[in-house]
Structure formats: structure tokens, C-alpha cells
Protein backbone atom coordinates (compact mmCIF):
# COMPACT_ATOMS: atom_id res chain seq x y z
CA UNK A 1 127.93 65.31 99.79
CA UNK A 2 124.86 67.77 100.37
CA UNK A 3 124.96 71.01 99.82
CA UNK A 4 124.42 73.76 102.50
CA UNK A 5 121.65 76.42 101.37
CA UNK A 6 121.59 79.38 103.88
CA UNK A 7 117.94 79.90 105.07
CA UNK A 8 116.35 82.73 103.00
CA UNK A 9 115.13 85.97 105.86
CA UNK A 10 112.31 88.56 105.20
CA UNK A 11 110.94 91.17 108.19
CA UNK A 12 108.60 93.52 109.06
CA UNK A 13 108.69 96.07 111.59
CA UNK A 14 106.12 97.47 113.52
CA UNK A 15 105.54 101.10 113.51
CA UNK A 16 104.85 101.88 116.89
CA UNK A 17 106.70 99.12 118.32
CA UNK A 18 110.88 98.50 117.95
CA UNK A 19 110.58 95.05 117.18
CA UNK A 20 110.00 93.26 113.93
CA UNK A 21 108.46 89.87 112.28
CA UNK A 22 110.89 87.59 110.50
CA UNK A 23 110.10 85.14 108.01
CA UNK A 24 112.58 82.29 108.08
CA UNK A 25 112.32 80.24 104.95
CA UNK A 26 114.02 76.71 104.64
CA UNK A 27 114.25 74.25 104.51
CA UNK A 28 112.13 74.08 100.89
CA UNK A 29 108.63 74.32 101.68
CA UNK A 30 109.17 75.38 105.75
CA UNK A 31 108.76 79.08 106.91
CA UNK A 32 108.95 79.93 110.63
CA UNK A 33 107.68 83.08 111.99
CA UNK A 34 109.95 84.86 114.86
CA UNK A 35 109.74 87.80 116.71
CA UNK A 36 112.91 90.29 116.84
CA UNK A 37 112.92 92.38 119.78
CA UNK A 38 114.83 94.70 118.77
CA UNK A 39 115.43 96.95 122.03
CA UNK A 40 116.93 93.97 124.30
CA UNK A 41 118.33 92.12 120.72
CA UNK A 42 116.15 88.90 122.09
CA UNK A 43 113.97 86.44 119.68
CA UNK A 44 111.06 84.49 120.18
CA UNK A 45 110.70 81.12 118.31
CA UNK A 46 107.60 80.73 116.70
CA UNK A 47 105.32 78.66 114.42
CA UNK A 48 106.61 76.52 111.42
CA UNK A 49 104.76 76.53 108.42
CA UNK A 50 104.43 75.00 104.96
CA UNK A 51 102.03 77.91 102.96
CA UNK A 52 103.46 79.91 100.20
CA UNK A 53 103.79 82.91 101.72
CA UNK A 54 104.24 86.01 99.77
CA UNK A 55 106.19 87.87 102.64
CA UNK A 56 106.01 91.18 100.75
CA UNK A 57 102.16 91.69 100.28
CA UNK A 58 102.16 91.19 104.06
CA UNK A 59 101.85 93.83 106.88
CA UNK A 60 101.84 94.21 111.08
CA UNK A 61 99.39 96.41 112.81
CA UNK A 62 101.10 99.49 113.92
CA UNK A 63 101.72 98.07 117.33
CA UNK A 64 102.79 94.68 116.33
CA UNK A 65 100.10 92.19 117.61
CA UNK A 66 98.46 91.20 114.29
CA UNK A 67 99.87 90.03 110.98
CA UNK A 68 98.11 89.93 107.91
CA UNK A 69 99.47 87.72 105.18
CA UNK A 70 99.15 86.25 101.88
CA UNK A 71 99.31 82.02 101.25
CA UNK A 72 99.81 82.47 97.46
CA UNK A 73 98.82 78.97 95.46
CA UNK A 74 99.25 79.12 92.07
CA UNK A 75 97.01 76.22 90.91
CA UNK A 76 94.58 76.24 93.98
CA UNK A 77 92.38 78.63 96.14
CA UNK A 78 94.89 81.31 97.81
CA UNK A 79 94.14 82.38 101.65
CA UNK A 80 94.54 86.41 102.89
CA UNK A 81 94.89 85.63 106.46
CA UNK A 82 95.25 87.40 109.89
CA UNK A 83 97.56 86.00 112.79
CA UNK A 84 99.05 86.83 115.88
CA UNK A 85 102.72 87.04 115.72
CA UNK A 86 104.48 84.59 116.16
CA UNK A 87 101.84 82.05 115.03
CA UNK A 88 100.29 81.18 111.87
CA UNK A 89 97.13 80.48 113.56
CA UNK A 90 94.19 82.38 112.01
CA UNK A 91 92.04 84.46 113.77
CA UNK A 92 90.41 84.73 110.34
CA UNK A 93 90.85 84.30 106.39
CA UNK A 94 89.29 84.70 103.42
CA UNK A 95 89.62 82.18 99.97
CA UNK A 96 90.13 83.92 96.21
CA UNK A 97 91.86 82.63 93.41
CA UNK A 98 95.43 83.20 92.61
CA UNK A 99 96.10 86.31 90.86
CA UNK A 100 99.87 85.98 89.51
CA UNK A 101 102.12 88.78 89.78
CA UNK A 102 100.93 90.35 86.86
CA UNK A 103 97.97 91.61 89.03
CA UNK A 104 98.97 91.57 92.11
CA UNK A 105 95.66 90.52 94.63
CA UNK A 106 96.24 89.45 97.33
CA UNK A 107 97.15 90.92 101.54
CA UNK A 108 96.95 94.07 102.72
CA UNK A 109 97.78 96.85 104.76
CA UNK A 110 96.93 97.83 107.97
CA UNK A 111 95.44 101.59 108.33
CA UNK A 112 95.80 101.67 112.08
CA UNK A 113 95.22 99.03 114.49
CA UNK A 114 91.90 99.14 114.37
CA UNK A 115 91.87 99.72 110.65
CA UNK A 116 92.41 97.11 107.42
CA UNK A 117 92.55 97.56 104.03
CA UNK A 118 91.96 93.74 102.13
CA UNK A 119 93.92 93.93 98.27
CA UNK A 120 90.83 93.27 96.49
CA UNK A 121 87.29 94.24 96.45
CA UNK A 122 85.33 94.55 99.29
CA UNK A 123 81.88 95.76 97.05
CA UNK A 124 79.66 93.27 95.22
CA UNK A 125 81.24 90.58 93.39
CA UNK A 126 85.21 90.60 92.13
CA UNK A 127 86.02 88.24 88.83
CA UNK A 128 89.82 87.56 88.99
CA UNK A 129 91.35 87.21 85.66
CA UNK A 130 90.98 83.06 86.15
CA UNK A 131 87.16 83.21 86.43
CA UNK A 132 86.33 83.17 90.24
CA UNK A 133 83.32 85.17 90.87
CA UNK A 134 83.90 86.39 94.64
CA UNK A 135 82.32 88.12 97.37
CA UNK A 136 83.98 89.37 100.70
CA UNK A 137 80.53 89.25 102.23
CA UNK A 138 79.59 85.68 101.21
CA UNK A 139 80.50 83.42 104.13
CA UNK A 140 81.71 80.30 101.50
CA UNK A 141 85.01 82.35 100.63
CA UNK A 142 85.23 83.36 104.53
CA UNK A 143 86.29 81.54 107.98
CA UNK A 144 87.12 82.57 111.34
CA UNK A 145 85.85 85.46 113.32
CA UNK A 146 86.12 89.32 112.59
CA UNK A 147 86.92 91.10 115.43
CA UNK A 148 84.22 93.69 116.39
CA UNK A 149 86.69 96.43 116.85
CA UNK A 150 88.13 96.16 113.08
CA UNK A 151 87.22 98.32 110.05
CA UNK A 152 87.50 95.82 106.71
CA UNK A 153 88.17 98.58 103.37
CA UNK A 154 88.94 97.64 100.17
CA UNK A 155 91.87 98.49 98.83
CA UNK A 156 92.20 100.16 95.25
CA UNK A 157 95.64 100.49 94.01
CA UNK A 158 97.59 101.27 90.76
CA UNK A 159 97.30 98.12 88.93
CA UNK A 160 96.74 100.03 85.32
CA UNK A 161 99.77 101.10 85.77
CA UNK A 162 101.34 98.15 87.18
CA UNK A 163 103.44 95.61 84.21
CA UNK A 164 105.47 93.18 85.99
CA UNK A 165 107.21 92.45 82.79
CA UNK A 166 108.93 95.87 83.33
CA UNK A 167 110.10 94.86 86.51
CA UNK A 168 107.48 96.73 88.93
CA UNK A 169 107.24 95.74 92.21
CA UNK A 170 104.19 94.88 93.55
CA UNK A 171 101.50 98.12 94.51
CA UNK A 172 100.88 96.74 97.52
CA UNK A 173 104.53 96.33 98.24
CA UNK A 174 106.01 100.17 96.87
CA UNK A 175 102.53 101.47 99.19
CA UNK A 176 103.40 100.10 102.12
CA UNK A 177 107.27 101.33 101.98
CA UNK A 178 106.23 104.89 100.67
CA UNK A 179 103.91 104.36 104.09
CA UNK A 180 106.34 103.62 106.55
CA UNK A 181 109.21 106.04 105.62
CA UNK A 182 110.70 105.00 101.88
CA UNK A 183 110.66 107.92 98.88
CA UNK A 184 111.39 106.77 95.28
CA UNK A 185 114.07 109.04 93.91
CA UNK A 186 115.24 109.18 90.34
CA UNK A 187 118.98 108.56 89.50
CA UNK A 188 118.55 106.94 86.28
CA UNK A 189 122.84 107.12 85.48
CA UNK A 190 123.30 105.20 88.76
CA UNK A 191 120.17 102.60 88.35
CA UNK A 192 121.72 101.99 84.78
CA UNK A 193 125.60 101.34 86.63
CA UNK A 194 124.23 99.37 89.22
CA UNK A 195 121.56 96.68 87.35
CA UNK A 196 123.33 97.13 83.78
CA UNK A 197 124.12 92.97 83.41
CA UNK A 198 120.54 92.64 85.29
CA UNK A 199 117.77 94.09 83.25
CA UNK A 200 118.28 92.57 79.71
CA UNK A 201 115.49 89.71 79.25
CA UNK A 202 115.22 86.59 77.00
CA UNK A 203 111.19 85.92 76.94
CA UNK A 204 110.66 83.03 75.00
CA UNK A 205 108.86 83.46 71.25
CA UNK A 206 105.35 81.85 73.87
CA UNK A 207 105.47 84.85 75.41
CA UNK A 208 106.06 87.15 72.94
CA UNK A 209 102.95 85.72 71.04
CA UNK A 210 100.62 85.84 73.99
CA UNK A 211 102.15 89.28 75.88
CA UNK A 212 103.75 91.97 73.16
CA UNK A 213 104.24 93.77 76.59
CA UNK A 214 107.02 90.65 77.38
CA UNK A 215 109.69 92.80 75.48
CA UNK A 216 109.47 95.92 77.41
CA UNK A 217 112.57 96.99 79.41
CA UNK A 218 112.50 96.53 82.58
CA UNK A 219 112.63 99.70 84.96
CA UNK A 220 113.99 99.25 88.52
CA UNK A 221 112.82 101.59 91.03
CA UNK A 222 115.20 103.57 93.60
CA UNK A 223 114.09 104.04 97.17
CA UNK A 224 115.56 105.51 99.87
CA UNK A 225 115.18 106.12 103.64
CA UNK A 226 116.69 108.44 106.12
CA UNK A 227 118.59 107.69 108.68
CA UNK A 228 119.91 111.09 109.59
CA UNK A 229 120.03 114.59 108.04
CA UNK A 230 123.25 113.49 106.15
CA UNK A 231 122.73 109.91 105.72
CA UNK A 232 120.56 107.60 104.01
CA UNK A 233 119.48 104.06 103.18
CA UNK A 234 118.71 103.87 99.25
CA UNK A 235 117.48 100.61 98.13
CA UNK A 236 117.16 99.05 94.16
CA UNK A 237 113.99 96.93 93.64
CA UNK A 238 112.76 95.33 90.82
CA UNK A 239 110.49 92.12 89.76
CA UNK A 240 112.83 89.90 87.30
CA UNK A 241 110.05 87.92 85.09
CA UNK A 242 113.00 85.91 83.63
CA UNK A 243 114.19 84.68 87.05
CA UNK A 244 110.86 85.05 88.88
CA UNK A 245 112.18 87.07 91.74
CA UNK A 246 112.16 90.02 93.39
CA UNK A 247 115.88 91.42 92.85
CA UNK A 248 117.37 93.72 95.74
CA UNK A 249 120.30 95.31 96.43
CA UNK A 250 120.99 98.58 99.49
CA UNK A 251 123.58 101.43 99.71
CA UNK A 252 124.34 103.84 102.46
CA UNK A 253 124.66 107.26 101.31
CA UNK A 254 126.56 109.78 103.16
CA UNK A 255 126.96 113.34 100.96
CA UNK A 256 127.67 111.93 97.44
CA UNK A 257 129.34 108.82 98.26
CA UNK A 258 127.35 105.44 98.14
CA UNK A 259 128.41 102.40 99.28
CA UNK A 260 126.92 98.97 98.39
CA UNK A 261 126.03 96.34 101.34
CA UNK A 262 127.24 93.64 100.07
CA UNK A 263 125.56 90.44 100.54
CA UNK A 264 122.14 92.32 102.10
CA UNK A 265 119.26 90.68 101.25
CA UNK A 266 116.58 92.76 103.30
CA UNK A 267 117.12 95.82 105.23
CA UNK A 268 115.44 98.54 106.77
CA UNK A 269 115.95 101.25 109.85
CA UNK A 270 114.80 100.53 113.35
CA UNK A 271 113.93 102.89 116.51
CA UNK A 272 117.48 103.37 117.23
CA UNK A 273 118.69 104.63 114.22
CA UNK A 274 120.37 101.64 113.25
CA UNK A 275 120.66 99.70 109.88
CA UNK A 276 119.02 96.02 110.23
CA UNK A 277 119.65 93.66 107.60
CA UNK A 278 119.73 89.98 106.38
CA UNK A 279 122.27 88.12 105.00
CA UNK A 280 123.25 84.34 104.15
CA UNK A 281 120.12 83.23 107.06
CA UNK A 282 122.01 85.70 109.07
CA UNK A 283 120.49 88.93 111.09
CA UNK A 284 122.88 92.03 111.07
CA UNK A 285 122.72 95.31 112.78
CA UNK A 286 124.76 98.70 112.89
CA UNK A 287 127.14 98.47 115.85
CA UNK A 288 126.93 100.44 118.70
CA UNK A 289 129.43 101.86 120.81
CA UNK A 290 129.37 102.16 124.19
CA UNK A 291 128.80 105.96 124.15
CA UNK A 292 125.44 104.99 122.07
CA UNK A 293 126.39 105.99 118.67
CA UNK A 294 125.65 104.00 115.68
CA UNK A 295 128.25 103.10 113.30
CA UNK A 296 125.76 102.54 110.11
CA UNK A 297 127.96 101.08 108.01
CA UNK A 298 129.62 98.63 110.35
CA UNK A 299 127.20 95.81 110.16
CA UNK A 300 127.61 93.09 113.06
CA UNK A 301 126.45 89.89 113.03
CA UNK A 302 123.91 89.32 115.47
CA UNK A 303 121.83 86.01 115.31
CA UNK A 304 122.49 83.04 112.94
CA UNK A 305 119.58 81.26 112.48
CA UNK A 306 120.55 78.99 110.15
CA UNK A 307 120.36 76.11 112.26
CA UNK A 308 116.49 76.36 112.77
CA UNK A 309 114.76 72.99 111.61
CA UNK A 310 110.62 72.25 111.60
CA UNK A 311 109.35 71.03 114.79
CA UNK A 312 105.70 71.36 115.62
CA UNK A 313 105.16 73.66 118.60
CA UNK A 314 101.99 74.13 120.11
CA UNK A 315 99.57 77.66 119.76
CA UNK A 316 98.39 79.05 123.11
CA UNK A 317 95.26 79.47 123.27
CA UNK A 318 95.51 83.18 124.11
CA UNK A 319 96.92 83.32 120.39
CA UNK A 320 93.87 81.88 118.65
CA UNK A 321 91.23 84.85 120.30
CA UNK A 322 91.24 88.23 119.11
């Protein structure tokens, strides 16, 4: 008797745009990207995929018509690539070694739509920690075409300060949410309530040989967003070496009184004020009544995608042009 795994759901949303890009995962190996209107609640089906994507050192241009994101191989050459939504097709990538989560390469952000910063040097040569000499200019680690009207930057961020054994989430990651709306807040006696059974680590006596640092305590990070002047989405992040995930869990917070969605995998606040969240391959919004408030905490069940499988679906050709 097999076992039924709900498909695992990140997005993105757009910032200029009320619709978002999901990243459908399952089965093992498969991602599909979709596109979540979000005004008219409509989706459009797109590309299957079998790269390792690293959904959250990904980003969308401000209007939503290009992707940039991260194929993350651990033994091979990795791929920073740019797309349009919702096909993996790339207009254009560039090849660099994998970097681990312990520092972080990899993506990047979009300035404006005309405007890219790549996570990792754009100057002169780069050496990765694993020995790859690389250079953004040097056509053998780059393919595609660059479209005249974008601006390529490198992008320095706060890796010296970055230990993943403590649990911190990826620069790239806590830059682009401090970007588009989030604001770490401290609230140490409710961090310590809420990921008390969470944070204690076992590294193994390998580890504590090669990384002294594998014994530090881990420190989540609280986040929060603003939905209106008395409400709020907070949000508990942190990198679990042990487990090798990204652990996540969201509140509402009205006045003083927070309340846990249960179940939420991924959530975030869309044009209309409402809550949008993941849940068990499930999409979930605040419902709204029919005088057009949003009851925030009353999270409806709005697409079930679970029943997605791999089929091969062809790119238009308008998708593979800048």
C-alpha cells in the first residue's frame, strides 16, 4: 500500500503585479512552475522540471515576466538562470560551482525590471570555496543571450556574518523579504516558546572536529509583515543543519494576541490585503465576504493541486525571446 506525500508549494509574488509564481514540487525529483493570478483566483499550468531548485534564492522582476532562479547541484556545476514564467526555458544562464549553504552563492534579486543583481561576483575572477576559478565575463561559464535592456551587478551581501550552523537563513533570502515588505523584530521570550523542542542540535563528533562553529545555538529570526494598522503577519525562520531544512512556522497578530496557522507552510500578503498560504499541496487564502472585507484569519481552501503529475508540455516560442 503506497503512501500519499502531499506535493511540497513555494511562491513568489510580483511587486507590481497581484499574481504570484508557484513552485510545485513532487513527485521526488519533478517541480512545475504555475502562475497564480491572484485578482480573478485563475492558474496557468506550466513547465515540469527535474533541476534542484533552490526556490528561496529565487526572485520575479517587479512586474512578473522574468524569473531568475537557482539549479543547486551539489556534486556538479550549478546553473543561475533567467526564465519566463511559467517556463523553465532559459533566456540565459550562467555555470559556477556549488557553494553549500554555508555560503550561500547562488540567484539573485531583481533591482527593477530592467535591473539584476547576480549572488556572486561580477569583477575579475571568483574562487568558490571548492576551487572553481570563475568569471561572469568569460563566455565558457555563460549561455544564452543578455538582453540589451538589462543591467547585470554583482551582488555583495553579509556572508561574514552569515553561520548556517546557527540557523541563519540565507542573505539572499532575509534581503529579498526585508525588500518586499518583511521587518525582523526581536521577541526573544516568544522565539524561545515557540522553537523550544526545535533548536537543540546533535552534530556528530565529524563535525565537531572539522567546524568548532557546529555547536553554536541556533538563533531563529522573527519577521513580520503588515497587513493593516492593527494587524500583522509575523513569521519564524530558521536553517536546521541537523534536518537540512529551512524550518517555518506564521502567526497573525492582532493587538497582543498571536495566533499560530497551523499547518502553513509558505505565506505571504497579496494586493488585496489578504493572507495567501500553502498547506498539505494545498493553496489557501483569507476569505472574503461579499461586502469585500477580508477575514485574515479564516483561511479557505482554494486550489488543490495535489493531483498534478509530469507531462511534457511544449514552450512557445514567444517564451524563449527576451
Amino acid at each position: 500500500m503506497s503512501t500519499f506525500h502531499p506535493a511540497r508549494i513555494f511562491f513568489l509574488l510580483a511587486r507590481e503585479a497581484n499574481k504570484a509564481i508557484i513552485f510545485r514540487r513532487g513527485p521526488t525529483k519533478w517541480t512545475q512552475m504555475i502562475v497564480w493570478d491572484l485578482d480573478e483566483n485563475t492558474l496557468e499550468f506550466g513547465q515540469w522540471t527535474k533541476i534542484k531548485l533552490s526556490p528561496r534564492r529565487c526572485d520575479l522582476s517587479p512586474n512578473g515576466e522574468y524569473l531568475i532562479y537557482y539549479d543547486d547541484q551539489f556534486e556538479g556545476i550549478s546553473t543561475t538562470a533567467i526564465s519566463k514564467p511559467p517556463y523553465w526555458e532559459t533566456l540565459c544562464k550562467w555555470k559556477h560551482k556549488y557553494s553549500g549553504p554555508n555560503l550561500g552563492y547562488g540567484g539573485g534579486l531583481f533591482k527593477s525590471d530592467t535591473e539584476l543583481y547576480l549572488n556572486f561576483s561580477t569583477e575579475g575572477l571568483f574562487t568558490s570555496r571548492v576551487g572553481l576559478h570563475y568569471n561572469i565575463n568569460n563566455d565558457k561559464y555563460f549561455e544564452g543571450n543578455l538582453a540589451s535592456f538589462l543591467k547585470i551587478e554583482g551582488f555583495s551581501n553579509k556572508r561574514s556574518e552569515y553561520n548556517f550552523w546557527k540557523g541563519h537563513i540565507n542573505p539572499l533570502l532575509e534581503i529579498r523579504m526585508k525588500r518586499d515588505g518583511w521587518k525582523e523584530i526581536e521577541d526573544k521570550e516568544f522565539i524561545e516558546k515557540e522553537t523550544s523542542n526545535m533548536v537543540l542540535r546533535k552534530p556528530s563528533k565529524t563535525w565537531n572536529n572539522i567546524s568548532p562553529n557546529s555547536k553554536d545555538p541556533m538563533e531563529p529570526k522573527l519577521f513580520e509583515k503588515e497587513i493593516t494598522t492593527s494587524s500583522f503577519l509575523w513569521m519564524i525562520t530558521y536553517y536546521h543543519s541537523d534536518l537540512g531544512k529551512m524550518l517555518t512556522t506564521f502567526y497573525i497578530k492582532r493587538r497582543n494576541i498571536k495566533t499560530k496557522l497551523e499547518g502553513i507552510a509558505w505565506a505571504d500578503i497579496d494586493y488585496n490585503g489578504r493572507i495567501i498560504g500553502t498547506k498539505e499541496g494545498k493553496l489557501y487564502g483569507s476569505k472574503r465576504l461579499k461586502d469585500g472585507s477580508v477575514q485574515l484569519s479564516n483561511l479557505e481552501m482554494l486550489h488543490d493541486l495535489n493531483s498534478q503529475k509530469p507531462t511534457k508540455i511544449s514552450v512557445p516560442k514567444g517564451m524563449k525571446n527576451w
